[in-house]
PDB file of N, CA and C in Angstrom:
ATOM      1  N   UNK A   1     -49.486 -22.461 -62.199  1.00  0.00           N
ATOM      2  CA  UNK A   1     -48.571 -23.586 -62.239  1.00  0.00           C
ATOM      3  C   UNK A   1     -48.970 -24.695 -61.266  1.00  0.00           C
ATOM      4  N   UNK A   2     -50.084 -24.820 -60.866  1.00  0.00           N
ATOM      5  CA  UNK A   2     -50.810 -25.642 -59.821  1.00  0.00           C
ATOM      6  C   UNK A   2     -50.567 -27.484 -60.186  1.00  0.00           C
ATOM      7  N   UNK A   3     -50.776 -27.344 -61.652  1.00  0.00           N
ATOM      8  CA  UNK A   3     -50.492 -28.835 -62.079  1.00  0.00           C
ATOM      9  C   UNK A   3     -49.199 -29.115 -62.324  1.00  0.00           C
ATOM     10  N   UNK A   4     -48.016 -27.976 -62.508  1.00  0.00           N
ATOM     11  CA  UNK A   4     -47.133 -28.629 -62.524  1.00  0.00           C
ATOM     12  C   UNK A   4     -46.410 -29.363 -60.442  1.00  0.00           C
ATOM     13  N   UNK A   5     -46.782 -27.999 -60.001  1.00  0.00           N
ATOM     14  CA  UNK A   5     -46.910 -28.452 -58.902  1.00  0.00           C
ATOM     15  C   UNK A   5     -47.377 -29.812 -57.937  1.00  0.00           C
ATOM     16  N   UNK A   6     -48.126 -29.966 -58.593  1.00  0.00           N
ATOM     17  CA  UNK A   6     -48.982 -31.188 -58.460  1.00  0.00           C
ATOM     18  C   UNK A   6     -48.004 -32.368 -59.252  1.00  0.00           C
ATOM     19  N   UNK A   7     -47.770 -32.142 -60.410  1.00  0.00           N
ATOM     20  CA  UNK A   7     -46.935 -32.846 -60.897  1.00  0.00           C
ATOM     21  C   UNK A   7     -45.456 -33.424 -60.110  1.00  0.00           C
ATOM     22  N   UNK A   8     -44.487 -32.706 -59.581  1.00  0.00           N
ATOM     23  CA  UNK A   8     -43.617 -32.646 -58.687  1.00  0.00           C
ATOM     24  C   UNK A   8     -44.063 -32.718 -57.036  1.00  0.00           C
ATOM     25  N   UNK A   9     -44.574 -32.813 -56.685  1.00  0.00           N
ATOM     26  CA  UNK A   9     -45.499 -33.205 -55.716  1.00  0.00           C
ATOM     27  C   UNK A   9     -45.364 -34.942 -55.787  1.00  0.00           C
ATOM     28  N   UNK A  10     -46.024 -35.407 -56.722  1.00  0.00           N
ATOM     29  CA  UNK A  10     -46.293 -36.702 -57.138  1.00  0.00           C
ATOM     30  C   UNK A  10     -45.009 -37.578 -57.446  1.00  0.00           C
ATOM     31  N   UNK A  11     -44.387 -36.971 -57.990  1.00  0.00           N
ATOM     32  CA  UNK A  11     -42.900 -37.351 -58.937  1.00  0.00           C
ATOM     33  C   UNK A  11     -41.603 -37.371 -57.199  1.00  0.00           C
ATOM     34  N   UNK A  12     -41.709 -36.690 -56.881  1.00  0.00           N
ATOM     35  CA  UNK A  12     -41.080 -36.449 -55.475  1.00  0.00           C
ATOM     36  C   UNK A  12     -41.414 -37.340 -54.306  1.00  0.00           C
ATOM     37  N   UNK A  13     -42.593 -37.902 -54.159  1.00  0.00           N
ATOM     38  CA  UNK A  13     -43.955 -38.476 -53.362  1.00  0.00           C
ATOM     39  C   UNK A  13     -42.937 -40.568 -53.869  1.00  0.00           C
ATOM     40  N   UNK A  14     -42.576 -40.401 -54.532  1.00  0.00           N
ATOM     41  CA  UNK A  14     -42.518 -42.039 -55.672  1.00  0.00           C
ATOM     42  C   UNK A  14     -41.584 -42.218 -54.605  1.00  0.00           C
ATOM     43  N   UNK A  15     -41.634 -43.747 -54.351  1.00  0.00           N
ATOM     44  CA  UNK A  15     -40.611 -44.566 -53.885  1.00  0.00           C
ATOM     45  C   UNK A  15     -39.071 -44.392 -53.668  1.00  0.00           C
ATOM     46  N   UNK A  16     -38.567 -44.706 -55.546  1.00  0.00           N
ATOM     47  CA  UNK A  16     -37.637 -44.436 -55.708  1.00  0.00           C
ATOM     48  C   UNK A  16     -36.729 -42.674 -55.241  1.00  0.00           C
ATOM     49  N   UNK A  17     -37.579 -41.993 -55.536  1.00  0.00           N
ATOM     50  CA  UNK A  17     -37.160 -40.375 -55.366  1.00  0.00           C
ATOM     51  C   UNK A  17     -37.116 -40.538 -53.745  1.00  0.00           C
ATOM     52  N   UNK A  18     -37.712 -40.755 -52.977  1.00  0.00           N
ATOM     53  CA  UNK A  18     -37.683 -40.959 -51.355  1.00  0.00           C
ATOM     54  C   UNK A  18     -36.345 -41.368 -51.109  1.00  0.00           C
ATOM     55  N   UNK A  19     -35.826 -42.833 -52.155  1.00  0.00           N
ATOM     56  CA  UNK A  19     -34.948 -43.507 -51.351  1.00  0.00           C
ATOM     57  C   UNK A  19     -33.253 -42.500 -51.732  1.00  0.00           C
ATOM     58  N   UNK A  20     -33.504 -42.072 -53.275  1.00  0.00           N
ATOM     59  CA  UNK A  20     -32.268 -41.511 -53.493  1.00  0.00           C
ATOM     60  C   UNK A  20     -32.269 -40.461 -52.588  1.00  0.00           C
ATOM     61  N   UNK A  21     -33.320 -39.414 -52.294  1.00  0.00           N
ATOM     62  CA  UNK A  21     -33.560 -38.842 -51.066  1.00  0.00           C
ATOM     63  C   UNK A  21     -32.510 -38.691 -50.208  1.00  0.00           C
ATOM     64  N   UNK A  22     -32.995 -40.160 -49.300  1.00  0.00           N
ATOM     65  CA  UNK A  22     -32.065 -39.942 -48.429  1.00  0.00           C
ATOM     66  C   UNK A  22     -30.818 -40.382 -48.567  1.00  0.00           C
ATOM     67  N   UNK A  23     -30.090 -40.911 -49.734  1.00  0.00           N
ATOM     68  CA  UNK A  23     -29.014 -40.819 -50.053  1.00  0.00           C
ATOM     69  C   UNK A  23     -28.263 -39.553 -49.985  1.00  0.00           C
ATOM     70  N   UNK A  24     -28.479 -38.901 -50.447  1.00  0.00           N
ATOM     71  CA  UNK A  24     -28.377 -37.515 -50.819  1.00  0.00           C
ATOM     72  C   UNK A  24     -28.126 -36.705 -49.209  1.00  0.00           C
ATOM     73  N   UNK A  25     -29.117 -36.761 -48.147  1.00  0.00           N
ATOM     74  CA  UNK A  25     -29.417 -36.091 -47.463  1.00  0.00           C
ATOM     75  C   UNK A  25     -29.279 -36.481 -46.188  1.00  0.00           C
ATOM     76  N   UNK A  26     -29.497 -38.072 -45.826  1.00  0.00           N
ATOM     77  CA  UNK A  26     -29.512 -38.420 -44.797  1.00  0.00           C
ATOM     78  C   UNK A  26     -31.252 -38.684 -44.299  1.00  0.00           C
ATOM     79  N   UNK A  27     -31.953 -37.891 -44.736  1.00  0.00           N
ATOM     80  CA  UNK A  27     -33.685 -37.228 -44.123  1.00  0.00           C
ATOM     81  C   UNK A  27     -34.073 -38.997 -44.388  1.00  0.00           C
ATOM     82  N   UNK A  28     -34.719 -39.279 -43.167  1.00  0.00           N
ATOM     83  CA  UNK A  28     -35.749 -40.652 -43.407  1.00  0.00           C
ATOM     84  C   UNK A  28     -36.976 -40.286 -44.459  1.00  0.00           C
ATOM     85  N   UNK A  29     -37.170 -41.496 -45.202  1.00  0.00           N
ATOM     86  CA  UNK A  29     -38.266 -41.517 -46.460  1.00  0.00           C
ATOM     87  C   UNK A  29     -39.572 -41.274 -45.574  1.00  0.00           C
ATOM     88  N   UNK A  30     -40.558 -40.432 -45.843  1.00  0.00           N
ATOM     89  CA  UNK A  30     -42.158 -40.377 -45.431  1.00  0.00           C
ATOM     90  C   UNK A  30     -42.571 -41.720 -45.807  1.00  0.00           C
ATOM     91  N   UNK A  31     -42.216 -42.060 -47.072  1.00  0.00           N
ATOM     92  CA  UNK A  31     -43.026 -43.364 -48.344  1.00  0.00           C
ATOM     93  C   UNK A  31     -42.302 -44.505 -47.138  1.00  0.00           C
ATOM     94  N   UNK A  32     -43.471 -45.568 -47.043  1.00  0.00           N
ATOM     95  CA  UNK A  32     -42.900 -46.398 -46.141  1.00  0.00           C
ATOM     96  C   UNK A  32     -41.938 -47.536 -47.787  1.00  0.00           C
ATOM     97  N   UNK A  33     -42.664 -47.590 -49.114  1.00  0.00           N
ATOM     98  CA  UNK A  33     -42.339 -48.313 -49.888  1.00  0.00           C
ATOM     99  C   UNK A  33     -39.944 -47.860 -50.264  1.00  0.00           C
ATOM    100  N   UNK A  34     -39.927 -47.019 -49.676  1.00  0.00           N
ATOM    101  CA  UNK A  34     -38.716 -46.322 -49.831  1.00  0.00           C
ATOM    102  C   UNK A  34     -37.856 -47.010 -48.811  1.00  0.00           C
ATOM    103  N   UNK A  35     -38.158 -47.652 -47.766  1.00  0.00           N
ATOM    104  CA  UNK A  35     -37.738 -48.003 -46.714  1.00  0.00           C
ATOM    105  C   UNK A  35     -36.740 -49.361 -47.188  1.00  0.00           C
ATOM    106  N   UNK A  36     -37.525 -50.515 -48.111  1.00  0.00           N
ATOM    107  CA  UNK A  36     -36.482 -51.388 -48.219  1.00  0.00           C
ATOM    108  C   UNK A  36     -35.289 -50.927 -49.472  1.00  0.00           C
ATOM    109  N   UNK A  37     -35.937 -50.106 -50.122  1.00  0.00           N
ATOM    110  CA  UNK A  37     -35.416 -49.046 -51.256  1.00  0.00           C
ATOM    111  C   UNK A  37     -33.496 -48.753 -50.783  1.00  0.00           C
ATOM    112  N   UNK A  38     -33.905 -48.285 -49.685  1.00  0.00           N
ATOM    113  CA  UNK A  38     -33.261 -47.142 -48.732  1.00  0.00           C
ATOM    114  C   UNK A  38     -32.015 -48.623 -48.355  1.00  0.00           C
ATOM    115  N   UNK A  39     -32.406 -49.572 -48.158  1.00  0.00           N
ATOM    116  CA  UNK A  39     -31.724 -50.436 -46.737  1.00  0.00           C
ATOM    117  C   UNK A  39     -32.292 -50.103 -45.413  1.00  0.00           C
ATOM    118  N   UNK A  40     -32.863 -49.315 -44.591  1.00  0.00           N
ATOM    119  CA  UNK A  40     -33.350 -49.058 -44.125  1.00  0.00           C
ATOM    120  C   UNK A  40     -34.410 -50.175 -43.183  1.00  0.00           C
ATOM    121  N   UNK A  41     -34.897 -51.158 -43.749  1.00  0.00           N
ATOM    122  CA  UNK A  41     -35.862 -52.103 -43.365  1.00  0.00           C
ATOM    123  C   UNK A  41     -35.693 -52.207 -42.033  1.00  0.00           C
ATOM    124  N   UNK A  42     -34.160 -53.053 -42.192  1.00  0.00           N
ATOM    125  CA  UNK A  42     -33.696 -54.337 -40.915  1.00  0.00           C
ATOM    126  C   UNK A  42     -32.455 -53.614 -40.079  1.00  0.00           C
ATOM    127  N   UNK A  43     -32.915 -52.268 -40.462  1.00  0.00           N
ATOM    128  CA  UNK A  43     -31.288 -51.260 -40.004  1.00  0.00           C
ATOM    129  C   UNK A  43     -32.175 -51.050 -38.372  1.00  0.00           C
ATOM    130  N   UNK A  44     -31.490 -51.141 -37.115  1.00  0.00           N
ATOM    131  CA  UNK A  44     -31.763 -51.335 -35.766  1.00  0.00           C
ATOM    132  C   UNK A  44     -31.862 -49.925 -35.551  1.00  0.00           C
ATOM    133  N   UNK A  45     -30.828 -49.319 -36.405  1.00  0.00           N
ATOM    134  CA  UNK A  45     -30.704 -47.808 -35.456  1.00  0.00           C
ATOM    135  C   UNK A  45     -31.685 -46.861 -35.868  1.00  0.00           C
ATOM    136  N   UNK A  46     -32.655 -47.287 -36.327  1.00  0.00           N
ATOM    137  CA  UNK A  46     -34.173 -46.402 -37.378  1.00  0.00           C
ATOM    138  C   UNK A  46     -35.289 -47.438 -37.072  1.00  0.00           C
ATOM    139  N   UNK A  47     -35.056 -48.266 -36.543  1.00  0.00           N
ATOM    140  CA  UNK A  47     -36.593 -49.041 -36.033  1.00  0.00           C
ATOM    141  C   UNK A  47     -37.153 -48.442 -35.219  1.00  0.00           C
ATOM    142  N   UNK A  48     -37.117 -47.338 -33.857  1.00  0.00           N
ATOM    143  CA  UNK A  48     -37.918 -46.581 -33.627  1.00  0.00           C
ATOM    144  C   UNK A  48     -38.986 -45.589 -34.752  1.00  0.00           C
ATOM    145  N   UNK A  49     -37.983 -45.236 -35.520  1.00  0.00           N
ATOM    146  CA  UNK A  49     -38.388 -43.921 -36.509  1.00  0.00           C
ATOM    147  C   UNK A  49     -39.409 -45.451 -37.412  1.00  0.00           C
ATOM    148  N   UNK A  50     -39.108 -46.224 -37.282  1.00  0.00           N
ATOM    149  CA  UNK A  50     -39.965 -47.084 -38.808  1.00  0.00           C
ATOM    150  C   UNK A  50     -41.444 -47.545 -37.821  1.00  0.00           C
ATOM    151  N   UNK A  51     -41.295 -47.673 -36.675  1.00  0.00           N
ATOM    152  CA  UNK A  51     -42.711 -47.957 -35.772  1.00  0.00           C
ATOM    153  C   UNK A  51     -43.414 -46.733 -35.722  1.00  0.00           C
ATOM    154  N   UNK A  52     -42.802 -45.687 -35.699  1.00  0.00           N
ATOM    155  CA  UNK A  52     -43.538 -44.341 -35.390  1.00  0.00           C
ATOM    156  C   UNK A  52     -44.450 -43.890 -36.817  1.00  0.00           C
ATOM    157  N   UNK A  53     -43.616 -44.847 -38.119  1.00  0.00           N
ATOM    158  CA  UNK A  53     -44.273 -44.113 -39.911  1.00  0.00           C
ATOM    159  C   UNK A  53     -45.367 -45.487 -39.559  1.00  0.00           C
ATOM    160  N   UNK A  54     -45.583 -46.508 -38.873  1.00  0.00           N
ATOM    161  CA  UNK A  54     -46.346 -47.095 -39.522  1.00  0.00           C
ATOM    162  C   UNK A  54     -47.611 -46.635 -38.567  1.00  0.00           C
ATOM    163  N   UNK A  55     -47.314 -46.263 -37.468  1.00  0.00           N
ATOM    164  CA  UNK A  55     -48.735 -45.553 -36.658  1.00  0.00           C
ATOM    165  C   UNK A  55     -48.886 -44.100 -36.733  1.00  0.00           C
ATOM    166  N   UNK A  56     -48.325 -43.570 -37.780  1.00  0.00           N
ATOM    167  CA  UNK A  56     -48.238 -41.796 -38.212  1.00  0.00           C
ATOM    168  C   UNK A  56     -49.414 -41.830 -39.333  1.00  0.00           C
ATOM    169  N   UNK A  57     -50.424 -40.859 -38.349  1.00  0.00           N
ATOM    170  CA  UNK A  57     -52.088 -40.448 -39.242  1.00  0.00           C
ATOM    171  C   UNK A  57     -51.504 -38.845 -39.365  1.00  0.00           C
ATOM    172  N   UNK A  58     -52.140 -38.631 -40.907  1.00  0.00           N
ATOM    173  CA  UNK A  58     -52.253 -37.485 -41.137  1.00  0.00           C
ATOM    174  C   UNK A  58     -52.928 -36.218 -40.190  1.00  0.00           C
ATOM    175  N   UNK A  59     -52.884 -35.311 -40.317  1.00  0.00           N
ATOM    176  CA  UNK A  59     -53.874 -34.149 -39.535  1.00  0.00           C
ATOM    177  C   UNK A  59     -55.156 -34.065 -40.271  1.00  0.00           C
ATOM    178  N   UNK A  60     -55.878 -33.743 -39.302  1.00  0.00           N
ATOM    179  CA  UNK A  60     -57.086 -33.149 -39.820  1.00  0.00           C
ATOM    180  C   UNK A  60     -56.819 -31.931 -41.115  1.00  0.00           C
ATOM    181  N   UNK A  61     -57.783 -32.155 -42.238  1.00  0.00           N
ATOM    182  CA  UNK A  61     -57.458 -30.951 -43.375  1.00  0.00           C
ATOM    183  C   UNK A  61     -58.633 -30.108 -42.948  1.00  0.00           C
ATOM    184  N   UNK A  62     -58.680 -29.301 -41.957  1.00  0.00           N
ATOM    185  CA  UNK A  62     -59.148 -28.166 -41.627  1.00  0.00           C
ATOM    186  C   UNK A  62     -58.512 -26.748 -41.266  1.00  0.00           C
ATOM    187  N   UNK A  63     -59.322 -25.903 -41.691  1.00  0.00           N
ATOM    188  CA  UNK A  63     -57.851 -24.643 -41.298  1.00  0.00           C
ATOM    189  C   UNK A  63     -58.248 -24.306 -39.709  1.00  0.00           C
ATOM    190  N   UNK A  64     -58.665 -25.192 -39.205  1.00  0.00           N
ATOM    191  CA  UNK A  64     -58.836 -24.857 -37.773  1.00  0.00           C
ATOM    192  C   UNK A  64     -57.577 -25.301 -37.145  1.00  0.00           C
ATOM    193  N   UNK A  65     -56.661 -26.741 -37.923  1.00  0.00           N
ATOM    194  CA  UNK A  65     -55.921 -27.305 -37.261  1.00  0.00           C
ATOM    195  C   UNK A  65     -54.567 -26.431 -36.687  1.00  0.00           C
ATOM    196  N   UNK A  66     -54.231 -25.548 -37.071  1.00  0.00           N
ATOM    197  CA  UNK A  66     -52.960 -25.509 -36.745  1.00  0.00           C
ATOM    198  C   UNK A  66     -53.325 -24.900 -34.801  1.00  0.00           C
ATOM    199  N   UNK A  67     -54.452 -24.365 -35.161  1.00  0.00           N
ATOM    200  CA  UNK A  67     -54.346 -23.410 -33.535  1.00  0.00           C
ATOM    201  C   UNK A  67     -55.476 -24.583 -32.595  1.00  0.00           C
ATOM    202  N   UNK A  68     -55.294 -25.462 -33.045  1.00  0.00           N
ATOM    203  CA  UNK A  68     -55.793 -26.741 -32.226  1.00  0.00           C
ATOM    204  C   UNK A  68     -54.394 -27.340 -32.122  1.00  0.00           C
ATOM    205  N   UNK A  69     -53.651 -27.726 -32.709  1.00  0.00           N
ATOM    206  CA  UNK A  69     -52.005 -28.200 -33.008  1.00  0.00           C
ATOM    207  C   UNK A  69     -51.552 -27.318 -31.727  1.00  0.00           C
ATOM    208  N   UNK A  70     -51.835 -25.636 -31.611  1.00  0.00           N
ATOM    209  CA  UNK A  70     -50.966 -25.206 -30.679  1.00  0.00           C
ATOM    210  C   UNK A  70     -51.759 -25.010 -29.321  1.00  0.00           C
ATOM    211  N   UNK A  71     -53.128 -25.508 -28.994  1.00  0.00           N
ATOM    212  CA  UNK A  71     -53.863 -25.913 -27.987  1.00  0.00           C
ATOM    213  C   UNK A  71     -53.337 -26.928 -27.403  1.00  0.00           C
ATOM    214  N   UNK A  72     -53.063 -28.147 -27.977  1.00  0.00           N
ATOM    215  CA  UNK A  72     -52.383 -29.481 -27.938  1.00  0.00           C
ATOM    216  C   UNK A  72     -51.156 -29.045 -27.344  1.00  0.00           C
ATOM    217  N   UNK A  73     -50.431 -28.561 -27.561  1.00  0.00           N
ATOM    218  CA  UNK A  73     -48.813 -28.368 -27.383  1.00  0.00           C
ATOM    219  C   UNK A  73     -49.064 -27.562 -25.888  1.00  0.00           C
ATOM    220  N   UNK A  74     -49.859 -26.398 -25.529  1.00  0.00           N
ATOM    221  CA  UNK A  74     -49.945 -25.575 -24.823  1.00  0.00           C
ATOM    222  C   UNK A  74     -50.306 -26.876 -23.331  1.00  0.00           C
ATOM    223  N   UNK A  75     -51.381 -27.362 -23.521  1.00  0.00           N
ATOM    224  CA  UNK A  75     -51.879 -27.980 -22.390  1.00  0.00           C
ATOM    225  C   UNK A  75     -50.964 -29.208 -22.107  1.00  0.00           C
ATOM    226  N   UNK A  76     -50.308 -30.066 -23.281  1.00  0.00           N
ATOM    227  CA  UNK A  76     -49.131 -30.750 -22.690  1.00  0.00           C
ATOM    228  C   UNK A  76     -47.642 -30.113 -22.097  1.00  0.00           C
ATOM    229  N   UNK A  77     -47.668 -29.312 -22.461  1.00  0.00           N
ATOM    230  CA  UNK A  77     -46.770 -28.334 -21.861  1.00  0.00           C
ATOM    231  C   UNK A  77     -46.614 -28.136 -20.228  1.00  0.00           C
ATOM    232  N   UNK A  78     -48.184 -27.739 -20.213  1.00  0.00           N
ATOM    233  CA  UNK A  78     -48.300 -27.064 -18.449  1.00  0.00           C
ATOM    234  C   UNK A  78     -48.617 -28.393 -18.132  1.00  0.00           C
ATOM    235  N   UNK A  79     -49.047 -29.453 -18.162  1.00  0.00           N
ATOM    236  CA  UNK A  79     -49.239 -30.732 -17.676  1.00  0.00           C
ATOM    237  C   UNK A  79     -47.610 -31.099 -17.547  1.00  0.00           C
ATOM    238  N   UNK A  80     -46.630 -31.551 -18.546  1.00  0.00           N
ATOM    239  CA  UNK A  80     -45.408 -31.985 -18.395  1.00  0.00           C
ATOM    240  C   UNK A  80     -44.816 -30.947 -17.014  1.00  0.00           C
ATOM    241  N   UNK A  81     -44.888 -29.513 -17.330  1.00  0.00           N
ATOM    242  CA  UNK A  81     -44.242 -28.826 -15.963  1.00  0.00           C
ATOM    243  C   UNK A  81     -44.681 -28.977 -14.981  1.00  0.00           C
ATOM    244  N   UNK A  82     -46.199 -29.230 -14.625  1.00  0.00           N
ATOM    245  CA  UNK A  82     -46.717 -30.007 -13.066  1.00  0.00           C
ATOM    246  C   UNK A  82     -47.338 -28.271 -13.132  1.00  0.00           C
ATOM    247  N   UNK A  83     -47.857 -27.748 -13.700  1.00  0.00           N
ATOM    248  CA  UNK A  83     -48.846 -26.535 -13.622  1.00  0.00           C
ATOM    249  C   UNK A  83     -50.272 -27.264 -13.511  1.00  0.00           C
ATOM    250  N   UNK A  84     -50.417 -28.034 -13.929  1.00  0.00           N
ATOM    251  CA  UNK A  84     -51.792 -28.656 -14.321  1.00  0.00           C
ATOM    252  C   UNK A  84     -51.652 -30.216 -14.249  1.00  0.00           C
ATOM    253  N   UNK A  85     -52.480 -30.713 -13.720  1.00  0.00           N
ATOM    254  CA  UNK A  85     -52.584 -32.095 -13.890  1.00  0.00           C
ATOM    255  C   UNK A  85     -53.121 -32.224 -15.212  1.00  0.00           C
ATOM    256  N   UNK A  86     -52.446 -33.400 -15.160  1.00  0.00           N
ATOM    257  CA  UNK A  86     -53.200 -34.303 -16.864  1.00  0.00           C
ATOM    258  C   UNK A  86     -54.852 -34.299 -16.954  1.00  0.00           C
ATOM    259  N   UNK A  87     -55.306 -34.673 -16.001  1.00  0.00           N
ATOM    260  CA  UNK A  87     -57.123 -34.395 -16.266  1.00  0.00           C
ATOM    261  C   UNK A  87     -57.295 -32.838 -16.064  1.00  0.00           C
ATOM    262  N   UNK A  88     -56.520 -31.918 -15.385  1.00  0.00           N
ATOM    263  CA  UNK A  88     -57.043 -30.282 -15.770  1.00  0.00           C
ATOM    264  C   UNK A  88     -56.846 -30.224 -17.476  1.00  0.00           C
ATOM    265  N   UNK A  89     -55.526 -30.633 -17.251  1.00  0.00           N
ATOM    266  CA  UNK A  89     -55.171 -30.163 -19.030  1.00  0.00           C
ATOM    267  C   UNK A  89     -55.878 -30.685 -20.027  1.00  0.00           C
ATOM    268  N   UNK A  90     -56.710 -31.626 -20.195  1.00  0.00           N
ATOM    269  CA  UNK A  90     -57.190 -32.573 -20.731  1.00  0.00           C
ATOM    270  C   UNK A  90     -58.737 -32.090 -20.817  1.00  0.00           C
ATOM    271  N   UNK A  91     -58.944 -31.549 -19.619  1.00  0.00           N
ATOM    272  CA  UNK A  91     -60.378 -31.270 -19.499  1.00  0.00           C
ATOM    273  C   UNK A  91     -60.511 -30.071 -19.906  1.00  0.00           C
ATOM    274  N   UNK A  92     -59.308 -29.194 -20.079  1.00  0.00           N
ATOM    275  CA  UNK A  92     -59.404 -27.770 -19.984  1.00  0.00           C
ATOM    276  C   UNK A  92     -59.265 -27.869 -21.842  1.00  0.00           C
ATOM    277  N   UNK A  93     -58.056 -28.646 -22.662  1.00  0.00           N
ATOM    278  CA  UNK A  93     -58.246 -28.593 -23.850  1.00  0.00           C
ATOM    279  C   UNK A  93     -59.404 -28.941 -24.684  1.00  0.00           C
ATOM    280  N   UNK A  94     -60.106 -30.003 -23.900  1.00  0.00           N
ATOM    281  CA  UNK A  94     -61.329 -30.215 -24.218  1.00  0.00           C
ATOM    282  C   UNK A  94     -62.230 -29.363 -24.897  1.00  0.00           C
ATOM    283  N   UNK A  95     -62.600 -28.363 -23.817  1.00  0.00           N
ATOM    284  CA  UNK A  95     -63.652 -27.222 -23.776  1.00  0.00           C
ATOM    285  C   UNK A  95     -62.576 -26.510 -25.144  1.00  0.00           C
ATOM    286  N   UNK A  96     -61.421 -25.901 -25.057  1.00  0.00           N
ATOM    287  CA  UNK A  96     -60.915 -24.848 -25.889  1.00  0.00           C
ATOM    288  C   UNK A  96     -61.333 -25.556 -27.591  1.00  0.00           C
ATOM    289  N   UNK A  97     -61.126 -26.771 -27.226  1.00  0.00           N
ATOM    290  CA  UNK A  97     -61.106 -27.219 -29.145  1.00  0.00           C
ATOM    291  C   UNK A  97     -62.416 -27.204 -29.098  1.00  0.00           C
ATOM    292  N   UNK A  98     -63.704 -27.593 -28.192  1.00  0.00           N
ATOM    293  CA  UNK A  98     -65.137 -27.350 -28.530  1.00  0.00           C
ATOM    294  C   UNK A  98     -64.945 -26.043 -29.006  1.00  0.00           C
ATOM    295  N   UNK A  99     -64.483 -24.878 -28.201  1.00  0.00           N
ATOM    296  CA  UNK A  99     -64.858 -23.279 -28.443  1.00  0.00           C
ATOM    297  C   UNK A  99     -64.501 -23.413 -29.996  1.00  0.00           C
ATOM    298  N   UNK A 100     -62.770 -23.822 -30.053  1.00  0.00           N
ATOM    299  CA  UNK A 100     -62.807 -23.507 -31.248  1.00  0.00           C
ATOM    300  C   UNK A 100     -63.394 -23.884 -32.765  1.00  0.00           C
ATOM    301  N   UNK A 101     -64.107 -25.190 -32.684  1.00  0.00           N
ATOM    302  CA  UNK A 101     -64.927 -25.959 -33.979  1.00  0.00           C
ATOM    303  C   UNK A 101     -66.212 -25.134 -33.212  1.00  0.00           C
ATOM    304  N   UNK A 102     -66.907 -24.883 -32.873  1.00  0.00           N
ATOM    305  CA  UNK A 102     -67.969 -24.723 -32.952  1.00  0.00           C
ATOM    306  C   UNK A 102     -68.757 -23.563 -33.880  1.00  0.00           C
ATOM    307  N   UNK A 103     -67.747 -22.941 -34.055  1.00  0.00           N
ATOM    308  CA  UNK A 103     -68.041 -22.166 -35.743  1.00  0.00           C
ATOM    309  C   UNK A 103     -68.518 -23.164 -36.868  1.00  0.00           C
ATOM    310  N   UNK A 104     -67.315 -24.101 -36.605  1.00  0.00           N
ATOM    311  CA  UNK A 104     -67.815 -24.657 -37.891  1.00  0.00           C
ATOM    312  C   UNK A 104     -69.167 -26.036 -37.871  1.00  0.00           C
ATOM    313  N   UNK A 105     -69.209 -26.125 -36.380  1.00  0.00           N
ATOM    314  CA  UNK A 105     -70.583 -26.916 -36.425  1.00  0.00           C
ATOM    315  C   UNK A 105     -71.248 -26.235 -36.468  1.00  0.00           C
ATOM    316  N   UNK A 106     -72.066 -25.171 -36.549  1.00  0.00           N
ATOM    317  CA  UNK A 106     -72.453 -23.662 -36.686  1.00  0.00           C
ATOM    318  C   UNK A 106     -72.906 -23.768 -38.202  1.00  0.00           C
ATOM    319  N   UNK A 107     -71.785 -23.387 -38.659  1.00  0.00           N
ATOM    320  CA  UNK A 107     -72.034 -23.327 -40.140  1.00  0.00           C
ATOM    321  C   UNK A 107     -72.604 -24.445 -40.815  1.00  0.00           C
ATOM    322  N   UNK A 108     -72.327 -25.631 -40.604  1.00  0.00           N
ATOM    323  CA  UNK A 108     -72.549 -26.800 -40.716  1.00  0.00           C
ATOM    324  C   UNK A 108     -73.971 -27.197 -40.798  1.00  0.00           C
ATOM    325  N   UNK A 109     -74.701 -26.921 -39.447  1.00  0.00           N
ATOM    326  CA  UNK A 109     -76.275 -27.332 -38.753  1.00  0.00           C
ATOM    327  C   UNK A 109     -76.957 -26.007 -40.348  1.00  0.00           C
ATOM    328  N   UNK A 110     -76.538 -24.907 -39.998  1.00  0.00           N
ATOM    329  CA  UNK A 110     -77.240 -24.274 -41.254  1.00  0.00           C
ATOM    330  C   UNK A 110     -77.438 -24.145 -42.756  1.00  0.00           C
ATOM    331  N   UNK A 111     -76.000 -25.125 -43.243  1.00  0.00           N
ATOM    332  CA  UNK A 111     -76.223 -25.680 -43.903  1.00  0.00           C
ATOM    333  C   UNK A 111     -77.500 -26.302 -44.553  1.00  0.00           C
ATOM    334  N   UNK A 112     -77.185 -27.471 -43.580  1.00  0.00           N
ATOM    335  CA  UNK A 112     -78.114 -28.500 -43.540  1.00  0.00           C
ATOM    336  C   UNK A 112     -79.348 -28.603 -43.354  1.00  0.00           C
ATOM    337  N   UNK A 113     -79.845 -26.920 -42.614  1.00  0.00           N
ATOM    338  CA  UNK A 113     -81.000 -26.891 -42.558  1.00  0.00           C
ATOM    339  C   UNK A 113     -81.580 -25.929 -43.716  1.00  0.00           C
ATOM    340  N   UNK A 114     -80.829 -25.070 -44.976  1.00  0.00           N
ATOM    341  CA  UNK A 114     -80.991 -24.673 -45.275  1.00  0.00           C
ATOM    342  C   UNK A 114     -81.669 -25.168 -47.010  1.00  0.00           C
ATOM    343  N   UNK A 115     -83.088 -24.185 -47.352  1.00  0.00           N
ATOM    344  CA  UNK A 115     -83.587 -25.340 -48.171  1.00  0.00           C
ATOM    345  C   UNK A 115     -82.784 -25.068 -49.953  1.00  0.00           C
TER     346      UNK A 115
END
């Protein structure tokens, strides 16, 4: 059922479906096109939330991301409690997300070298 999935995915994803959305629910639209949909545009009390969708990048589509996601969280964590300064934590997540891609630059280089 992958395409219907895909299908509703898409159909759900539309403007209009966003804005009745949050009729329904209250939930802010992902679709920025839902926003004047919504009323939403020039509404004061959601202009934080509408600056945050227009500088909101997707994640990386790797299955490495989620335990890089909780590397991220871990080292701002002990930095916010004063365990670690911001350049330990910073320097220390550094090295952990090298450890952890380096499988896949690994796999990658052999790839590439492979005839």
């Amino acid at each position: 059922h992958a395409d219907a999935a895909r299908r509703l995915a898409a159909y759900l994803s539309q403007p209009e479906q966003q804005a009745r959305f949050y009729e329904l629910t209250g939930d802010l639209p992902a679709h920025r096109g839902a926003w004047p949909l919504a009323g939403l545009e020039a509404d004061p009390r959601v202009a934080a939330f509408r600056a945050q969708l227009e500088r909101a990048e997707p994640t990386p589509v790797i299955p490495e991301w989620e335990q890089i996601a909780d590397l991220v969280w871990r080292a701002t964590e002990a930095a916010a409690r004063g365990a670690v300064t911001r350049d330990e934590a910073l320097t220390r997540l550094d090295r952990q997300v090298d450890d952890v891609l380096e499988k896949r630059r690994w796999l990658r280089e052999r790839r590439e070298v492979a005839p």
